[in-house]
PDB file of N, CA and C in Angstrom:
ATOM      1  N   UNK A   1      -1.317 213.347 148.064  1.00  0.00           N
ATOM      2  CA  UNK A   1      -2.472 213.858 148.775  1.00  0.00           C
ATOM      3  C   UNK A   1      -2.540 213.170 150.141  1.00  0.00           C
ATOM      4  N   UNK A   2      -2.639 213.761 151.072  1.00  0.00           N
ATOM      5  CA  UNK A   2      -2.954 213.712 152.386  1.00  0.00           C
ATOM      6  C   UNK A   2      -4.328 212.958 152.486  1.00  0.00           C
ATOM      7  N   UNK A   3      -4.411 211.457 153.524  1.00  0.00           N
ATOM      8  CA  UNK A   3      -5.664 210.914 153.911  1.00  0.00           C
ATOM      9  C   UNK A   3      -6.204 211.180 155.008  1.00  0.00           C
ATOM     10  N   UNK A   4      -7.206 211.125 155.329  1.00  0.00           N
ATOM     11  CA  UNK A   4      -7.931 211.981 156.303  1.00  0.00           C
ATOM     12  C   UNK A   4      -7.585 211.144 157.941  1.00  0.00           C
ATOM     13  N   UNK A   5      -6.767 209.999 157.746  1.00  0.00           N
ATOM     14  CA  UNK A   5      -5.507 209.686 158.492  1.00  0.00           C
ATOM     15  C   UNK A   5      -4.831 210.482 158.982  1.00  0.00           C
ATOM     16  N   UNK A   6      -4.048 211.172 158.227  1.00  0.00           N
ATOM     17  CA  UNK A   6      -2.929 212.572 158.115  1.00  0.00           C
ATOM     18  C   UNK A   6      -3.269 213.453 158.480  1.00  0.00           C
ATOM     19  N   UNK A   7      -4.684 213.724 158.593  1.00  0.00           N
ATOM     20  CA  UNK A   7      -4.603 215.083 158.368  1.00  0.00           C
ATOM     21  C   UNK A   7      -5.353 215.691 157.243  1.00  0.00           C
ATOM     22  N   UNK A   8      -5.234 214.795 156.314  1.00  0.00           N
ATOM     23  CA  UNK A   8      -6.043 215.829 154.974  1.00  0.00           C
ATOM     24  C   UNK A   8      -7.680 215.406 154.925  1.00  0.00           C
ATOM     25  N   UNK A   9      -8.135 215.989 153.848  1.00  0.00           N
ATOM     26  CA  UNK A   9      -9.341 215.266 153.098  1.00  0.00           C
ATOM     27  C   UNK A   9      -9.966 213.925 153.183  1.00  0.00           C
ATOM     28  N   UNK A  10     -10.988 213.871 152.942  1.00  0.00           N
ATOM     29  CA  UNK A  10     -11.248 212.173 152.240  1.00  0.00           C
ATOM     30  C   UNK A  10     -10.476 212.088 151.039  1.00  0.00           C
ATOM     31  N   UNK A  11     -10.265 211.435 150.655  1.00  0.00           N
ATOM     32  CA  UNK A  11      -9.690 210.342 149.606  1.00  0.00           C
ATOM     33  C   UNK A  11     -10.836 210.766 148.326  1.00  0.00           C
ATOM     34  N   UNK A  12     -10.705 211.505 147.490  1.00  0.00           N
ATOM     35  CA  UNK A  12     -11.995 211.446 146.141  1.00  0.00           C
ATOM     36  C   UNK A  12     -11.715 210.895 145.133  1.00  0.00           C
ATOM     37  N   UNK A  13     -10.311 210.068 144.844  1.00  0.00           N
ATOM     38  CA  UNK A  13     -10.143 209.390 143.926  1.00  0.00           C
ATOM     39  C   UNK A  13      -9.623 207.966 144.327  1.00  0.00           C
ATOM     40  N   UNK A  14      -9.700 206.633 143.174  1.00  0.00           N
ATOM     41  CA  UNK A  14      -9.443 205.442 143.479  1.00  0.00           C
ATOM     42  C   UNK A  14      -8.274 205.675 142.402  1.00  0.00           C
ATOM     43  N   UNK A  15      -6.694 204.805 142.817  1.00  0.00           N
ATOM     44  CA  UNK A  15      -5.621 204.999 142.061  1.00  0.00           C
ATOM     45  C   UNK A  15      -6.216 204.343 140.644  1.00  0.00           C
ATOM     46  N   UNK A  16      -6.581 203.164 140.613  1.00  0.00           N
ATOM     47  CA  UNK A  16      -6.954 202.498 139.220  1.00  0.00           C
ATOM     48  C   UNK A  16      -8.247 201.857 139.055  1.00  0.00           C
ATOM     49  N   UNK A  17      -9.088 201.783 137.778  1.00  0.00           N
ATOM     50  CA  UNK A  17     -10.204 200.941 138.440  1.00  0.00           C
ATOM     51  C   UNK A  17     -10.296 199.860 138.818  1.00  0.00           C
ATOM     52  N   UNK A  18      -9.249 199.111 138.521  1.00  0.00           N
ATOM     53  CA  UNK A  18      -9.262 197.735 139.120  1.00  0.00           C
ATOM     54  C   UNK A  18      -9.457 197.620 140.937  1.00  0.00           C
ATOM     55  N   UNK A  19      -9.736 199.088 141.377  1.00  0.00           N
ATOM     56  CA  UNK A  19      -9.992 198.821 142.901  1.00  0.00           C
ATOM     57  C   UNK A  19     -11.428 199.084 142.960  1.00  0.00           C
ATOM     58  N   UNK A  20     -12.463 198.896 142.305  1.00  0.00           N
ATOM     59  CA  UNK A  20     -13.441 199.001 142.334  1.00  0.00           C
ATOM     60  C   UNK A  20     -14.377 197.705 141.961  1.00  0.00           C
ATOM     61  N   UNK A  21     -14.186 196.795 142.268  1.00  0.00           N
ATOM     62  CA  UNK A  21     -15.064 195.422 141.959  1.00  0.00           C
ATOM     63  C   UNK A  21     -15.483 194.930 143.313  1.00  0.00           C
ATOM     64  N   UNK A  22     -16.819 194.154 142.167  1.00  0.00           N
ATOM     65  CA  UNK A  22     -17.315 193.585 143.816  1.00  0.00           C
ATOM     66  C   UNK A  22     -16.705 192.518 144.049  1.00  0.00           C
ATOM     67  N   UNK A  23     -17.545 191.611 144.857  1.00  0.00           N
ATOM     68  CA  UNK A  23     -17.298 190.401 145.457  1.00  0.00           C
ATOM     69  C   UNK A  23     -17.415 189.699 144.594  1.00  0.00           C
ATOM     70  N   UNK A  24     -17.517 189.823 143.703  1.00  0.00           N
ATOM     71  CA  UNK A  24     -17.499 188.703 142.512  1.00  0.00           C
ATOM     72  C   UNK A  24     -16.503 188.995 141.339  1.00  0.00           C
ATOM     73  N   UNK A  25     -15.910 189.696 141.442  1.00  0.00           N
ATOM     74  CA  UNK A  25     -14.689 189.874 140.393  1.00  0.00           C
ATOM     75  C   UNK A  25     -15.368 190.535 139.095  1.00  0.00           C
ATOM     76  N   UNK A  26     -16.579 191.445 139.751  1.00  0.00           N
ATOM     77  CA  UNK A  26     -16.788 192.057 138.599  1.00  0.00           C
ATOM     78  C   UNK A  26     -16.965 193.726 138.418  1.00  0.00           C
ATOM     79  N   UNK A  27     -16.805 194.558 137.600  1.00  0.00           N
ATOM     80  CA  UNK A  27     -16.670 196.232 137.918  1.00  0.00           C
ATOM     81  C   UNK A  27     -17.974 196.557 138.482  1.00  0.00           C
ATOM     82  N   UNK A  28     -17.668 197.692 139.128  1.00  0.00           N
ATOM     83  CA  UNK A  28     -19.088 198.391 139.578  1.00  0.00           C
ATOM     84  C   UNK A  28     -19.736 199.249 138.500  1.00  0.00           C
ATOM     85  N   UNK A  29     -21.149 199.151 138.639  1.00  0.00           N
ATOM     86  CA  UNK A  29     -21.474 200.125 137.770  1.00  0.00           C
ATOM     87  C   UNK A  29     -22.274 201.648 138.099  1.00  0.00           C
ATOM     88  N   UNK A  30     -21.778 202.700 137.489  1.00  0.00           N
ATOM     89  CA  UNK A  30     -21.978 203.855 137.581  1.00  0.00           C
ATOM     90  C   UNK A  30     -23.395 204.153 137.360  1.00  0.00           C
ATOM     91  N   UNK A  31     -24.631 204.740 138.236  1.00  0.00           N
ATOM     92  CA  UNK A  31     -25.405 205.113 137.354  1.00  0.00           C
ATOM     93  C   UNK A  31     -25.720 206.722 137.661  1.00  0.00           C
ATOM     94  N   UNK A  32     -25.610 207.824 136.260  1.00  0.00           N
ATOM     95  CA  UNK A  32     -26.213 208.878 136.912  1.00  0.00           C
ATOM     96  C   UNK A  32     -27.061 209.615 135.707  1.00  0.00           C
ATOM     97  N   UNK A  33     -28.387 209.948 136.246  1.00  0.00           N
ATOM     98  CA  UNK A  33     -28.437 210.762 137.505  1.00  0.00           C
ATOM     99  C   UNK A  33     -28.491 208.871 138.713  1.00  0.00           C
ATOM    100  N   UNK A  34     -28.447 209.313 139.471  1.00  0.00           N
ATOM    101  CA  UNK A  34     -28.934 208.027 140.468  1.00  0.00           C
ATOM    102  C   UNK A  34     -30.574 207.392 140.464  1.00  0.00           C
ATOM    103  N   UNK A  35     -30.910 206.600 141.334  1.00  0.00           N
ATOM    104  CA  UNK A  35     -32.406 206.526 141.215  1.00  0.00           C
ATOM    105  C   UNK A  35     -32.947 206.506 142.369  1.00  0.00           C
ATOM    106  N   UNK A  36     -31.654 206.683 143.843  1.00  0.00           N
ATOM    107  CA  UNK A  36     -32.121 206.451 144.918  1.00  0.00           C
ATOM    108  C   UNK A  36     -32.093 208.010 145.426  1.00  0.00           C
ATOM    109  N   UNK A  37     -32.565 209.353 145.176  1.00  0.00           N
ATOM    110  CA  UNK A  37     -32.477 210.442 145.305  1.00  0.00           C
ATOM    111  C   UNK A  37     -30.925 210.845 145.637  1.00  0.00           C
ATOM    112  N   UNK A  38     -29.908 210.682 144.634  1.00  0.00           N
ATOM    113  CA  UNK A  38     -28.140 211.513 144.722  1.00  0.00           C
ATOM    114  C   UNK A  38     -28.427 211.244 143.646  1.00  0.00           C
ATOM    115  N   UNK A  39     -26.872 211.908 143.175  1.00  0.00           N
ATOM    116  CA  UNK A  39     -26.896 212.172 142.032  1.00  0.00           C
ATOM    117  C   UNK A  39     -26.298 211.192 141.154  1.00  0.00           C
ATOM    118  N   UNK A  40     -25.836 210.291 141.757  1.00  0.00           N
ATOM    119  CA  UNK A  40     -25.420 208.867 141.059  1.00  0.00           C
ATOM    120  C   UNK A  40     -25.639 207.506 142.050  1.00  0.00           C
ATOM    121  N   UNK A  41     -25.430 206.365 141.598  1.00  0.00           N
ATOM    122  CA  UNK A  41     -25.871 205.166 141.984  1.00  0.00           C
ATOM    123  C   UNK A  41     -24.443 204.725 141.732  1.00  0.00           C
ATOM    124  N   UNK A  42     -23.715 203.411 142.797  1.00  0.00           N
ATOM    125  CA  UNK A  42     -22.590 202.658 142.699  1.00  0.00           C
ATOM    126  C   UNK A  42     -23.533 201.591 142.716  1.00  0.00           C
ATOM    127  N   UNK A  43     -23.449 200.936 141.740  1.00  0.00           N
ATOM    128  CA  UNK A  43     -24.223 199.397 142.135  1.00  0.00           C
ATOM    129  C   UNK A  43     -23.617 198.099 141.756  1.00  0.00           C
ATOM    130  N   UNK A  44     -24.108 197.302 141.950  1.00  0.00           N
ATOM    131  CA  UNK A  44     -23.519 195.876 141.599  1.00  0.00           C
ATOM    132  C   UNK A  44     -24.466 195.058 140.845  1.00  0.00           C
ATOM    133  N   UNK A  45     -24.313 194.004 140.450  1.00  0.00           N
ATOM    134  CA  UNK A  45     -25.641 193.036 139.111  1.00  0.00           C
ATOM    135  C   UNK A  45     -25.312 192.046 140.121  1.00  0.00           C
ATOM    136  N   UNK A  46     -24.299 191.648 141.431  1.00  0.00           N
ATOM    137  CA  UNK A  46     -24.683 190.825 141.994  1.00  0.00           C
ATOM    138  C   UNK A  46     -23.591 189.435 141.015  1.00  0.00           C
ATOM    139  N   UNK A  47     -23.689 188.600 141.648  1.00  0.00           N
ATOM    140  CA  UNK A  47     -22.491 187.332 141.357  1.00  0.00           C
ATOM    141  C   UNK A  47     -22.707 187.226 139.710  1.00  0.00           C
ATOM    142  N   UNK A  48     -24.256 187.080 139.262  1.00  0.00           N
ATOM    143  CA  UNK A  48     -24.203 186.537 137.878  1.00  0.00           C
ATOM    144  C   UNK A  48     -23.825 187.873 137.017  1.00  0.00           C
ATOM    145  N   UNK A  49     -23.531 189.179 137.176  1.00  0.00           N
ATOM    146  CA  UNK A  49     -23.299 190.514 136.562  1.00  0.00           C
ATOM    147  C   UNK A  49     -24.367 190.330 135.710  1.00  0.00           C
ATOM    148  N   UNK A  50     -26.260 190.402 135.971  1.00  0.00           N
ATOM    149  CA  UNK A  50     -26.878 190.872 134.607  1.00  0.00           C
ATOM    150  C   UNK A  50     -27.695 192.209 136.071  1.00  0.00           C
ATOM    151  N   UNK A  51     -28.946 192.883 135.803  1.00  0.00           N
ATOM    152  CA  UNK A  51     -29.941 193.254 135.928  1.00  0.00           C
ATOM    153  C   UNK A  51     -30.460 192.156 136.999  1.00  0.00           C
ATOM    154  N   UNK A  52     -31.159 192.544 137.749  1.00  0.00           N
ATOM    155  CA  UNK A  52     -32.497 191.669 138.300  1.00  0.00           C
ATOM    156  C   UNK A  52     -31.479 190.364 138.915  1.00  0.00           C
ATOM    157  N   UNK A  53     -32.353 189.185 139.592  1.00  0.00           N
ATOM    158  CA  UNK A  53     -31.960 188.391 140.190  1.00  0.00           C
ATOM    159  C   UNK A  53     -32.443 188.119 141.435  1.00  0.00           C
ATOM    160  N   UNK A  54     -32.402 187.197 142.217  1.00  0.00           N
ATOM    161  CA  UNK A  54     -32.534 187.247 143.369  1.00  0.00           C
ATOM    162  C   UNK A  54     -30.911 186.236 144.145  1.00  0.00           C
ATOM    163  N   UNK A  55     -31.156 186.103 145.417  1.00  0.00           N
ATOM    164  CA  UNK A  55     -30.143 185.849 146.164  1.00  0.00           C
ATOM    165  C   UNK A  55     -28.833 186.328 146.230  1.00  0.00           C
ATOM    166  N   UNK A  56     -28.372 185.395 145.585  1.00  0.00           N
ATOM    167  CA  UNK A  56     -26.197 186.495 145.212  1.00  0.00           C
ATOM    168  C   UNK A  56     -26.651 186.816 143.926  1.00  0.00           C
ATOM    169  N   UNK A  57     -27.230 186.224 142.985  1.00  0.00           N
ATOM    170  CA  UNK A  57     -27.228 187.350 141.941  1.00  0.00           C
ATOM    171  C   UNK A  57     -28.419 188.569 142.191  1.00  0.00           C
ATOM    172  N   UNK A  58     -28.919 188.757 142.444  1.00  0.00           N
ATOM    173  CA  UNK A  58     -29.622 189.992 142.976  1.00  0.00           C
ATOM    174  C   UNK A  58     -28.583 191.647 143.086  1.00  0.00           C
ATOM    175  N   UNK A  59     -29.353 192.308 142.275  1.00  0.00           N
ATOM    176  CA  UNK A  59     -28.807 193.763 142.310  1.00  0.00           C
ATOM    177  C   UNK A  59     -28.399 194.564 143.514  1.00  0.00           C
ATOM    178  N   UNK A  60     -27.542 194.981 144.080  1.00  0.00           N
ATOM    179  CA  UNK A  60     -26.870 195.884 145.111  1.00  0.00           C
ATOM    180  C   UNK A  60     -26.642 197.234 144.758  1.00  0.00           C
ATOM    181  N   UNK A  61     -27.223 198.458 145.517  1.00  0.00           N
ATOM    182  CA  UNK A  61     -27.158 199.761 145.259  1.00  0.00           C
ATOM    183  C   UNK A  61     -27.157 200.614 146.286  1.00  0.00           C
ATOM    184  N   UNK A  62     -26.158 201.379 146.372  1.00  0.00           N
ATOM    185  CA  UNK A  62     -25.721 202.099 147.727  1.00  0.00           C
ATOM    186  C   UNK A  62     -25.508 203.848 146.805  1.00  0.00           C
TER     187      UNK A  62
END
């Protein structure tokens, strides 16, 4: 598949999931439906990987 480099498309797939972690060596998590109005959520639990937190462990959601 052609990258939008080339010429083609965006990119809609990641080769393995191991390219999907955060900054902390931990997976992202999927949420859907989403909660930020789309239809899914990529988020992070943040360094300690739970829920809730503040500072680096604090939740990330894009």
């Amino acid at each position: 598949m052609l990258g939008p480099e080339d010429g083609g498309g965006p990119r809609k797939y990641l080769p393995k999931a191991d390219d999907i972690i955060d900054p902390w060596g931990n997976l992202f998590a999927v949420l859907v439906p989403g909660d930020i109005n789309a239809a899914f959520d990529i988020l992070s639990y943040g360094k300690d990987a739970s829920p809730g937190g503040e500072g680096e462990d604090q939740d990330i959601t894009q």
